[in-house]
N, C-alpha and C. Protein backbone atom coordinates (compact mmCIF):
# COMPACT_ATOMS: atom_id res chain seq x y z
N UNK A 1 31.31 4.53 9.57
CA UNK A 1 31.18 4.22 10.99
C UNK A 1 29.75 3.78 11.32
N UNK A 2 29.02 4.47 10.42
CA UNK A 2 27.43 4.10 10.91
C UNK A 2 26.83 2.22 10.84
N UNK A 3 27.79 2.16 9.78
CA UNK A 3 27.58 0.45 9.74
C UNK A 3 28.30 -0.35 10.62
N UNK A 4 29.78 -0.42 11.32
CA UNK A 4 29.65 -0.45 12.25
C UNK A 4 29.55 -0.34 13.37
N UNK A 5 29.05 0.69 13.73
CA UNK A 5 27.99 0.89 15.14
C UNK A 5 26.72 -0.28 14.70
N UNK A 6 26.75 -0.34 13.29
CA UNK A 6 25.24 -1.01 13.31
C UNK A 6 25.19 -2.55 14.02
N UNK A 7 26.58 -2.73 13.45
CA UNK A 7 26.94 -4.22 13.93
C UNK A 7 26.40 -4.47 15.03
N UNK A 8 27.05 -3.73 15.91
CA UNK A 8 27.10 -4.08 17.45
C UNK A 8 25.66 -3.35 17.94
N UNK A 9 25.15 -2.48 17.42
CA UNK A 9 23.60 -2.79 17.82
C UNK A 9 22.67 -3.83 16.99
N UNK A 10 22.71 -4.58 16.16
CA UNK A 10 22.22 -5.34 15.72
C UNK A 10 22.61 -6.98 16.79
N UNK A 11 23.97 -7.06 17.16
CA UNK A 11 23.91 -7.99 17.32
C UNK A 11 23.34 -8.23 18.94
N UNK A 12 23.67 -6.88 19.32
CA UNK A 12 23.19 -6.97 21.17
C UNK A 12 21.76 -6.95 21.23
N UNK A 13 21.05 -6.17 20.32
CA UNK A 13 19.70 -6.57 20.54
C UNK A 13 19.48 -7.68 19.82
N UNK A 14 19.99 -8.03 19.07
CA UNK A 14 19.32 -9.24 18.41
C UNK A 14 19.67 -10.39 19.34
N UNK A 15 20.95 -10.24 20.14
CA UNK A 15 20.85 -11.03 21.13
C UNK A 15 19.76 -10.90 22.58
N UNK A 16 19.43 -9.77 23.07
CA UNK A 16 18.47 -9.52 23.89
C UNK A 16 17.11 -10.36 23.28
N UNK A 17 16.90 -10.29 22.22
CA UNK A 17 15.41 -10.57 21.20
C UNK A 17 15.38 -12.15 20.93
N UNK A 18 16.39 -13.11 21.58
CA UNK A 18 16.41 -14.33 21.98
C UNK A 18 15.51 -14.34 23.19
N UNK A 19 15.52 -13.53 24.47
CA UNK A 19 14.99 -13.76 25.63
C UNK A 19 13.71 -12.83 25.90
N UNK A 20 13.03 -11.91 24.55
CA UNK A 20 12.70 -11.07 25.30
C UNK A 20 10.90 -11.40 25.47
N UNK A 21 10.80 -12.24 24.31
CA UNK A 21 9.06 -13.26 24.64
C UNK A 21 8.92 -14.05 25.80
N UNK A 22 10.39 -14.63 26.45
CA UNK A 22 9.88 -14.95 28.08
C UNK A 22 9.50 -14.25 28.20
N UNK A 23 10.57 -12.82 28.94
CA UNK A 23 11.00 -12.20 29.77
C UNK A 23 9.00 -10.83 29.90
N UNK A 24 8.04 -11.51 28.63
CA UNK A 24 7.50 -10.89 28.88
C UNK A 24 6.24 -11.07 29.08
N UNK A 25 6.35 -12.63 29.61
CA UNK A 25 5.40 -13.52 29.97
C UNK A 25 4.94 -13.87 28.77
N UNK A 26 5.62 -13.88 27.68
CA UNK A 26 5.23 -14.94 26.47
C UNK A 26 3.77 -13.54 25.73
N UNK A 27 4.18 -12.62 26.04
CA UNK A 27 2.99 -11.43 25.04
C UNK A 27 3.19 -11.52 23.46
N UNK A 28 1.98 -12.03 23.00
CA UNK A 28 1.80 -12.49 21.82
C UNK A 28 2.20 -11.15 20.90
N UNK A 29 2.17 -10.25 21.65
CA UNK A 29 2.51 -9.05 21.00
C UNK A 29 4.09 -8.77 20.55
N UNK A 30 5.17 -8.77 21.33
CA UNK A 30 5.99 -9.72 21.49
C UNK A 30 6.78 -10.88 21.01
N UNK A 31 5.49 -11.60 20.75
CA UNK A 31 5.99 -12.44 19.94
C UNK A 31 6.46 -12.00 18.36
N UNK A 32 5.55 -11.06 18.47
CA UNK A 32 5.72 -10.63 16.33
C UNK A 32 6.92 -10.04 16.36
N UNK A 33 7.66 -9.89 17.17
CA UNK A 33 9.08 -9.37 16.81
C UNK A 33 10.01 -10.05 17.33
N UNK A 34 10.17 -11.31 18.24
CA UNK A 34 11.35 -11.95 19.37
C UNK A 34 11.14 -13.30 19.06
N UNK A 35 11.76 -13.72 19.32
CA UNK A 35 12.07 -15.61 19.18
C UNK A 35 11.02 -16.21 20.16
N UNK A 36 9.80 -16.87 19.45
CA UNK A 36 9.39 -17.46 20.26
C UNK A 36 9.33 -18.70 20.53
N UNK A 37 10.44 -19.43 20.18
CA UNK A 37 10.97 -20.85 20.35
C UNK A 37 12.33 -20.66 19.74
N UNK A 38 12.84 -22.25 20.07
CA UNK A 38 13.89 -22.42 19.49
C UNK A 38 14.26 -22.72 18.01
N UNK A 39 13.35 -23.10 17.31
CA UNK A 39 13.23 -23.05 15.64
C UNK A 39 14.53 -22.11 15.09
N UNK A 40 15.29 -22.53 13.83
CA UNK A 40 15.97 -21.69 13.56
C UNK A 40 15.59 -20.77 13.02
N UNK A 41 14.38 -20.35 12.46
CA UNK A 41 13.52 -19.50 11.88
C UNK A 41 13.04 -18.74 12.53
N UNK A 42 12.80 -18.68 13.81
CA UNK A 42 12.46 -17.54 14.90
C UNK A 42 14.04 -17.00 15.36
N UNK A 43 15.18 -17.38 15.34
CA UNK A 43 16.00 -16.71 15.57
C UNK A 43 16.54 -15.82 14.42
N UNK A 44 16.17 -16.17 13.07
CA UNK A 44 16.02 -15.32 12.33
C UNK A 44 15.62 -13.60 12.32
N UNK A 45 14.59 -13.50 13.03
CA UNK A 45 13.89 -12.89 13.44
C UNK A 45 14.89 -11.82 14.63
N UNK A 46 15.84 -12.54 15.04
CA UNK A 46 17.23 -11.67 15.70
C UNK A 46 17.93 -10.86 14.76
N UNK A 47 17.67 -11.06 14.01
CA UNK A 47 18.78 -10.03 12.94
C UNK A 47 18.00 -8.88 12.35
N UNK A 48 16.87 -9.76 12.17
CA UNK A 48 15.62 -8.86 10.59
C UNK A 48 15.51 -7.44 12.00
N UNK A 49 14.55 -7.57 12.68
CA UNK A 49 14.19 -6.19 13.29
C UNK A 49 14.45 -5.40 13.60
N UNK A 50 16.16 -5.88 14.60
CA UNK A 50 17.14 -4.71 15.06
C UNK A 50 17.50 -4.09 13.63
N UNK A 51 18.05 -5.27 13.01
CA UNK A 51 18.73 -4.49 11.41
C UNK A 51 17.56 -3.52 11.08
N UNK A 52 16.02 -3.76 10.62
CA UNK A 52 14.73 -2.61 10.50
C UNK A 52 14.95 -1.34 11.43
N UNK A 53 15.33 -1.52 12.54
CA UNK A 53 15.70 -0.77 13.98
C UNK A 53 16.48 0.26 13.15
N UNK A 54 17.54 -0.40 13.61
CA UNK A 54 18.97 0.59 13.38
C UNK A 54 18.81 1.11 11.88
N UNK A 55 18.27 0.75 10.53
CA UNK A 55 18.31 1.33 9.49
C UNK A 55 17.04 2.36 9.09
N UNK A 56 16.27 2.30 10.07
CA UNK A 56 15.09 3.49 10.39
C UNK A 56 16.02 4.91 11.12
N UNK A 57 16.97 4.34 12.24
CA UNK A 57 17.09 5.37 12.55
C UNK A 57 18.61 5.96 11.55
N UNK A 58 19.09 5.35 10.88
CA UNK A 58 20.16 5.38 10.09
C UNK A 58 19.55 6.52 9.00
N UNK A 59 18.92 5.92 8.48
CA UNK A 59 18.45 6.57 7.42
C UNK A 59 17.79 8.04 7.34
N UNK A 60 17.71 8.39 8.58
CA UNK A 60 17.30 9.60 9.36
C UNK A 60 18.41 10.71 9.14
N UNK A 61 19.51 9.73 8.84
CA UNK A 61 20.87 10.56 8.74
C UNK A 61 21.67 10.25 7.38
N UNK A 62 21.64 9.25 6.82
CA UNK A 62 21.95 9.18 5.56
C UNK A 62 21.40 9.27 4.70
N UNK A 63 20.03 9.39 4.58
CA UNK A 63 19.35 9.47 3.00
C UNK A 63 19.73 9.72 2.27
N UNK A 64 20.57 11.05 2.52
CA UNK A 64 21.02 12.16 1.18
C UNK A 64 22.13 11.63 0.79
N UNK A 65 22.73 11.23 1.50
CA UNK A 65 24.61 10.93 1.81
C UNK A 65 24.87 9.44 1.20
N UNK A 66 23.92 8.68 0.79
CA UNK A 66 24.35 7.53 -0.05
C UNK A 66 23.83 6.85 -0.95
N UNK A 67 24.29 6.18 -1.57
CA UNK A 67 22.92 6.41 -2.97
C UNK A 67 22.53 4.51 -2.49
N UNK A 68 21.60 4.24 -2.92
CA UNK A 68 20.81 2.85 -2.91
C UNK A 68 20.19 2.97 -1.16
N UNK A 69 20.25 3.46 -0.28
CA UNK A 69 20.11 3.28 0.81
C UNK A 69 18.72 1.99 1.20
N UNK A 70 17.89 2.61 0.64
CA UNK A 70 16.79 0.90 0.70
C UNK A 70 16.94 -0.19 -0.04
N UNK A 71 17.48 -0.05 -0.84
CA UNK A 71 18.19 -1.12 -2.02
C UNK A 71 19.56 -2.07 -1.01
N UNK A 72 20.15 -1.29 -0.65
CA UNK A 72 21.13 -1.97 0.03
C UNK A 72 20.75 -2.56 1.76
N UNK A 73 19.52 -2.12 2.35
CA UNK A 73 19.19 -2.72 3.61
C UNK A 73 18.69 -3.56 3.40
N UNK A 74 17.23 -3.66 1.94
CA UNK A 74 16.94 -4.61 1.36
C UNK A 74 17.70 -6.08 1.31
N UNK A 75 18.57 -5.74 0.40
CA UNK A 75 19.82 -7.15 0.56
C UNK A 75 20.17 -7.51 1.76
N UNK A 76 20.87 -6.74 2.62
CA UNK A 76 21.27 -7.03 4.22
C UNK A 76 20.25 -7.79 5.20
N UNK A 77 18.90 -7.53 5.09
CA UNK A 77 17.98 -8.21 5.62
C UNK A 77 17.60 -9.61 5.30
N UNK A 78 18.18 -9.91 3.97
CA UNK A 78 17.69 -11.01 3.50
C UNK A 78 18.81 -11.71 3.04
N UNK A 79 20.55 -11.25 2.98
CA UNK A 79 21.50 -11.91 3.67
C UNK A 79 21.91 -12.36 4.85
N UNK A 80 21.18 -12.17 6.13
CA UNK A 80 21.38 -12.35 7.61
C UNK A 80 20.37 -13.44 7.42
N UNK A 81 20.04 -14.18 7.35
CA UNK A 81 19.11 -15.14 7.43
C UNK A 81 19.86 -16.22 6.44
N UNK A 82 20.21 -15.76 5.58
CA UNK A 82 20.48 -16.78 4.18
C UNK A 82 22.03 -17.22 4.95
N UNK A 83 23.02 -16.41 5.46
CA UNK A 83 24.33 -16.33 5.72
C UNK A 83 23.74 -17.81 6.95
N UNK A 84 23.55 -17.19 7.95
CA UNK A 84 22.64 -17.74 9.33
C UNK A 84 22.61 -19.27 9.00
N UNK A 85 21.50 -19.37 8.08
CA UNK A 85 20.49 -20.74 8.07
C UNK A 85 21.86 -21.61 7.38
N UNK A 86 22.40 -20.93 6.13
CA UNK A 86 23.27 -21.95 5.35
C UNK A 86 24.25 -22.47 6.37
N UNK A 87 25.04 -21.53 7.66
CA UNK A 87 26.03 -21.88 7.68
C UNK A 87 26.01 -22.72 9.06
N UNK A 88 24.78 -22.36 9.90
CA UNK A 88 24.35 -23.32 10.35
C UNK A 88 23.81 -24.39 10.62
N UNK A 89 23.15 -24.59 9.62
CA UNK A 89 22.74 -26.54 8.62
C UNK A 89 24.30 -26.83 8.03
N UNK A 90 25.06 -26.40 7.59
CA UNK A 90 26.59 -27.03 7.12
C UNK A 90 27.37 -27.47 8.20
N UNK A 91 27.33 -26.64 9.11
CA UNK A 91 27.93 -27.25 10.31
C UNK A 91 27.60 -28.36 11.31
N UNK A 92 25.92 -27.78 11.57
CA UNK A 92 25.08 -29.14 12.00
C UNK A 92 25.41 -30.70 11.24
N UNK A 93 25.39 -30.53 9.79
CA UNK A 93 25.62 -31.57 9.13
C UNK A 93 26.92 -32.24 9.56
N UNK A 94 27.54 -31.56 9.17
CA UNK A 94 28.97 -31.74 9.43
C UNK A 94 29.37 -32.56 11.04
N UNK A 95 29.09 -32.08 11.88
CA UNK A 95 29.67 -32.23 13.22
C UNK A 95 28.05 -33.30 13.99
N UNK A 96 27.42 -33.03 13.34
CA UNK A 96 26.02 -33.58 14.11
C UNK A 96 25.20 -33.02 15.40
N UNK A 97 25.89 -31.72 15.65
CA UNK A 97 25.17 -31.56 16.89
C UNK A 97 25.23 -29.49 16.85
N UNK A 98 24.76 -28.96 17.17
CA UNK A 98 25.11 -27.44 17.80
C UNK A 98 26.04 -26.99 18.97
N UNK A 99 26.44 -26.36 18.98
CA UNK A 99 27.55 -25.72 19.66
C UNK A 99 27.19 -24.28 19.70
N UNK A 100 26.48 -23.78 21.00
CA UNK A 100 26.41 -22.54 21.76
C UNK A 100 27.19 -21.54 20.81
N UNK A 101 28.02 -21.61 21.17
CA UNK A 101 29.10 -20.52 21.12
C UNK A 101 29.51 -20.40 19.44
N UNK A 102 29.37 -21.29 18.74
CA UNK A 102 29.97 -21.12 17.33
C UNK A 102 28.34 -20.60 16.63
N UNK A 103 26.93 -21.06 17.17
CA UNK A 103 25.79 -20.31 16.98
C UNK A 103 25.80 -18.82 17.22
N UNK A 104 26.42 -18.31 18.19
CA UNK A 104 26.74 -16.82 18.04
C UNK A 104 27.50 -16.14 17.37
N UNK A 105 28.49 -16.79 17.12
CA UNK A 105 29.45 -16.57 16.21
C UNK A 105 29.33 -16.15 15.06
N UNK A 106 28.34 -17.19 14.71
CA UNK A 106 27.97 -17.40 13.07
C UNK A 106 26.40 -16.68 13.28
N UNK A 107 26.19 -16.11 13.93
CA UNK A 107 24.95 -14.84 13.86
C UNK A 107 25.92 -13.07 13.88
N UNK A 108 26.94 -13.19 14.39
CA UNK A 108 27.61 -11.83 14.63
C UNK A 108 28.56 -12.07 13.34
N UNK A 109 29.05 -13.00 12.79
CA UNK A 109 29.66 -13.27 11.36
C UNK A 109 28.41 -12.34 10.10
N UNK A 110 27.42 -13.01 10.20
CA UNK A 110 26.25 -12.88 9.38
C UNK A 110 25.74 -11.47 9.36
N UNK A 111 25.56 -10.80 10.67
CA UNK A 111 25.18 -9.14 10.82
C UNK A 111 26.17 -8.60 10.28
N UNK A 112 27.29 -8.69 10.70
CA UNK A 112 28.79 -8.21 9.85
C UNK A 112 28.61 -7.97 8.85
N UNK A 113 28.50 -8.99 7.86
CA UNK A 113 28.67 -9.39 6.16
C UNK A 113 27.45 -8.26 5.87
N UNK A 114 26.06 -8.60 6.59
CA UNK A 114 25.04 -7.88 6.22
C UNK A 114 25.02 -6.38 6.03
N UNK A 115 25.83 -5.68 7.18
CA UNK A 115 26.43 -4.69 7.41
C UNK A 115 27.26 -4.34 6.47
N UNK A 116 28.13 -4.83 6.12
CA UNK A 116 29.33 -4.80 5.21
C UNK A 116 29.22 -4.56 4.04
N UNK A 117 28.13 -5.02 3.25
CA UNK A 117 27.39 -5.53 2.46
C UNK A 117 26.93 -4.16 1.72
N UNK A 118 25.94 -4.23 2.78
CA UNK A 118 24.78 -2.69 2.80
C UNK A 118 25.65 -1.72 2.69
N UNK A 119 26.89 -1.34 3.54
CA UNK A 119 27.29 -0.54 2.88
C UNK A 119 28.33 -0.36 1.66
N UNK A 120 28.73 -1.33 1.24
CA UNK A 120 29.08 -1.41 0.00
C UNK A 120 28.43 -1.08 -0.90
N UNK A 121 26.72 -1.42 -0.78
CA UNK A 121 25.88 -1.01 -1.97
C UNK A 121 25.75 0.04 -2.08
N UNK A 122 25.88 1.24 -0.89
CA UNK A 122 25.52 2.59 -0.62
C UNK A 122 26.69 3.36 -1.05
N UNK A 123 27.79 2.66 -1.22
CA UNK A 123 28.91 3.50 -1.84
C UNK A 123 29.34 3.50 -2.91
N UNK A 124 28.19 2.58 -3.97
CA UNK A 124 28.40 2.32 -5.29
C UNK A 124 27.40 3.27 -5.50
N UNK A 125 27.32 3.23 -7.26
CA UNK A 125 26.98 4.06 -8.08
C UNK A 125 25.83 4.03 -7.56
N UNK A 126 24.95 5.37 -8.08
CA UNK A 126 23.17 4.98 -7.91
C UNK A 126 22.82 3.92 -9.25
N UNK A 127 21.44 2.91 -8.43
CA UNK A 127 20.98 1.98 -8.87
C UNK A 127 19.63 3.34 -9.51
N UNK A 128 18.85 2.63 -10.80
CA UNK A 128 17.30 3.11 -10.99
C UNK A 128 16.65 3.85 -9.19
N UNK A 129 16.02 4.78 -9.52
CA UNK A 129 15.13 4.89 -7.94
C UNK A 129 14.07 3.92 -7.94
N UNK A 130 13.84 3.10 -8.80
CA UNK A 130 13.20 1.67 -8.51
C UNK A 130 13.91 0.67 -7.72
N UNK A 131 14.65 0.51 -7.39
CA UNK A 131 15.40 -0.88 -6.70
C UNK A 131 15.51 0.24 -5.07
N UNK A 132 15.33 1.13 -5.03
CA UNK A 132 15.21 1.77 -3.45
C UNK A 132 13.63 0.90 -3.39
N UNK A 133 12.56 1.36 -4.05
CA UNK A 133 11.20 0.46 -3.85
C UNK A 133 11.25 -0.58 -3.43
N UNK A 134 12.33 -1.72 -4.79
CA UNK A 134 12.24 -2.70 -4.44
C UNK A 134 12.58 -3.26 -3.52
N UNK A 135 13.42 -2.65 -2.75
CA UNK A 135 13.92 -3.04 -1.41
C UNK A 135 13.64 -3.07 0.05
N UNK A 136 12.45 -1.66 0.02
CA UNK A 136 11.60 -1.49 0.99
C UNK A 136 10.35 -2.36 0.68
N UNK A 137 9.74 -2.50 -0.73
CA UNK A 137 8.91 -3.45 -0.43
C UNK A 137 9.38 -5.24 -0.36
N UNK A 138 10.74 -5.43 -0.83
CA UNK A 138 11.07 -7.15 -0.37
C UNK A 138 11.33 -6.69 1.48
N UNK A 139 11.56 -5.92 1.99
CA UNK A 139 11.79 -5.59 3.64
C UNK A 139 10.38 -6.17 4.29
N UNK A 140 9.33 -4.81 3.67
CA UNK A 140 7.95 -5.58 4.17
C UNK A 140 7.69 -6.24 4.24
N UNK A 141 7.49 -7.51 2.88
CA UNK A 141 7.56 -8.41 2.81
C UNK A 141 7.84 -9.38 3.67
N UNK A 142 9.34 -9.24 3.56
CA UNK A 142 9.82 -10.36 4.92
C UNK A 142 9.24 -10.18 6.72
N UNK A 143 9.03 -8.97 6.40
CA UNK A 143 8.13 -8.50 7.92
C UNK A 143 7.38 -8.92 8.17
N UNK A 144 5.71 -9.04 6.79
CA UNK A 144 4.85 -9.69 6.95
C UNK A 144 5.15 -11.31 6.81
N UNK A 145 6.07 -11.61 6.53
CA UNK A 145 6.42 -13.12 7.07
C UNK A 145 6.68 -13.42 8.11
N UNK A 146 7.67 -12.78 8.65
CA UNK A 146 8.03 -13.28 10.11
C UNK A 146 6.79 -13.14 10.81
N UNK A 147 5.95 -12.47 10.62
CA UNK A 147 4.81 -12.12 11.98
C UNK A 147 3.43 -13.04 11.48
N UNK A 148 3.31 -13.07 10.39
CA UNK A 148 2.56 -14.49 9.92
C UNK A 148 3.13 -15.72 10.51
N UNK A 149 4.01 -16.01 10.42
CA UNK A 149 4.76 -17.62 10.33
C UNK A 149 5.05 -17.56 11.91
N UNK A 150 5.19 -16.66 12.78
CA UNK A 150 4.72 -16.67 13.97
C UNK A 150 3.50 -16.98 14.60
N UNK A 151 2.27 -16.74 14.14
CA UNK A 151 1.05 -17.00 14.07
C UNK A 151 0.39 -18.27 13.94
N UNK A 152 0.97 -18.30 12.68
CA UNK A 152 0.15 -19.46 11.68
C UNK A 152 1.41 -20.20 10.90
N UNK A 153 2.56 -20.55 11.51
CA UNK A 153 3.04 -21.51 10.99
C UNK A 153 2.99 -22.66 9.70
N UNK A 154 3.79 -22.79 9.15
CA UNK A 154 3.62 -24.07 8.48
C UNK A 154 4.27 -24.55 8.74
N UNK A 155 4.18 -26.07 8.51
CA UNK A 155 5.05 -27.37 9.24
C UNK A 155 6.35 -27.50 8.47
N UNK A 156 7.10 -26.34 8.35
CA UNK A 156 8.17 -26.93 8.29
C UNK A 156 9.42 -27.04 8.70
N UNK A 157 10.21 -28.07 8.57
CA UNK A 157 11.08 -28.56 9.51
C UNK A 157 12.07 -27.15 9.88
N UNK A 158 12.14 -26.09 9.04
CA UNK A 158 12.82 -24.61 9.59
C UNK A 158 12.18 -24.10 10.88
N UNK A 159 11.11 -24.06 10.90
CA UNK A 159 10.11 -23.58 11.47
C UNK A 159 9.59 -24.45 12.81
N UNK A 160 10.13 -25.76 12.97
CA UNK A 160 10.24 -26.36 14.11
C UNK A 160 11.14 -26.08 15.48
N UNK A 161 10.46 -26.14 16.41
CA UNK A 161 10.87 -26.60 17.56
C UNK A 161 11.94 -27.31 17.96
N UNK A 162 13.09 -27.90 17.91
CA UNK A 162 13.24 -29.39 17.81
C UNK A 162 13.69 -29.41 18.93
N UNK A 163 13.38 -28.71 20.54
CA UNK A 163 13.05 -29.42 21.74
C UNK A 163 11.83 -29.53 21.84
N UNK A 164 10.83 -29.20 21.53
CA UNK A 164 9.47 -29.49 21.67
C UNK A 164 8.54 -29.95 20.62
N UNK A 165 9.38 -29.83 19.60
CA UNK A 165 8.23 -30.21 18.36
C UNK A 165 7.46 -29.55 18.09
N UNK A 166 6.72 -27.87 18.47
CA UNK A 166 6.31 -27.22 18.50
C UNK A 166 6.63 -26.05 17.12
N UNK A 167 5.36 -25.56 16.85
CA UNK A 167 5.41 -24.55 16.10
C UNK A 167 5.16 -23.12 16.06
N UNK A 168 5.79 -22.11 16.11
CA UNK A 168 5.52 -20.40 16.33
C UNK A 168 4.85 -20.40 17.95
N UNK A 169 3.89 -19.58 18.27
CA UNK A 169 3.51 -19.39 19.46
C UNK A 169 3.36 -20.61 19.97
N UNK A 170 3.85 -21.35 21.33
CA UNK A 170 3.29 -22.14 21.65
C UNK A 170 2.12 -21.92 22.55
């Protein structure tokens, strides 16, 4: 059950975390965790934190109770992005344009799987207690990316704007 409850808090805040760098006069502070443009790479950033969110406080309660537990959020964090980006460049391609509603879709598809996922890994055998490491440190990792590449951008076309042409903070 804990995974999905996770769903549906992953996806409501990750939907709140679309609006919440307006909503807060654009606080650069803020920014290191919420979409601060339309780039598909800052909406990325909708899945990674709540999912960090909800598996901080998860883990508060499962540690004992499943084996891989950082090993398997590990993956989930870095399937919600991969699920996300692929299946929304296939479709873009495909049809030529975005569509609202099939963009949410295919973000609450993606937390799902991620969800789904994670706990599949947690109900398999135990992995080495090395791949729990490895999983909290590929997590960080991607943390210190998103909040870099918010910052200090590089030009690339993920990482664009494409109503403004703009990159990370504007």
């Amino acid at each position: 059950m804990w995974e999905v409850y996770g769903i549906i808090f992953v996806f409501i805040v990750g939907a709140l975390l679309h609006f919440v760098f307006e909503w807060s006069g654009d606080s650069r502070i803020v920014g290191a965790i919420a979409s601060v443009n339309e780039s598909v790479w800052e909406h990325f950033k909708q899945g990674f934190w709540p999912m960090c969110l909800f598996a901080g406080i998860e883990y508060r309660f499962l540690r004992t109770k499943t084996n891989n537990f950082l090993a398997a959020k590990g993956l989930a964090v870095y399937l919600i992005p991969i699920i996300t980006g692929l299946v929304f460049y296939a479709y873009t391609a495909i049809i030529g344009k975005e569509i609202l509603i099939v963009d949410i879709l295919i973000f609450a598809v993606a937390v799902a799987v991620g969800q789904l996922i994670s706990y599949k890994r947690m109900t398999l055998k135990a992995l080495p207690k090395y791949a729990n490491n490895i999983g909290f440190a590929l997590i960080i990792l991607l943390a210190f990316i998103f909040v870099l590449f918010t910052f200090y951008p590089p030009h690339l076309p993920i990482l664009m704007d494409h109503n403004t042409g703009t990159y990370g903070i504007p």
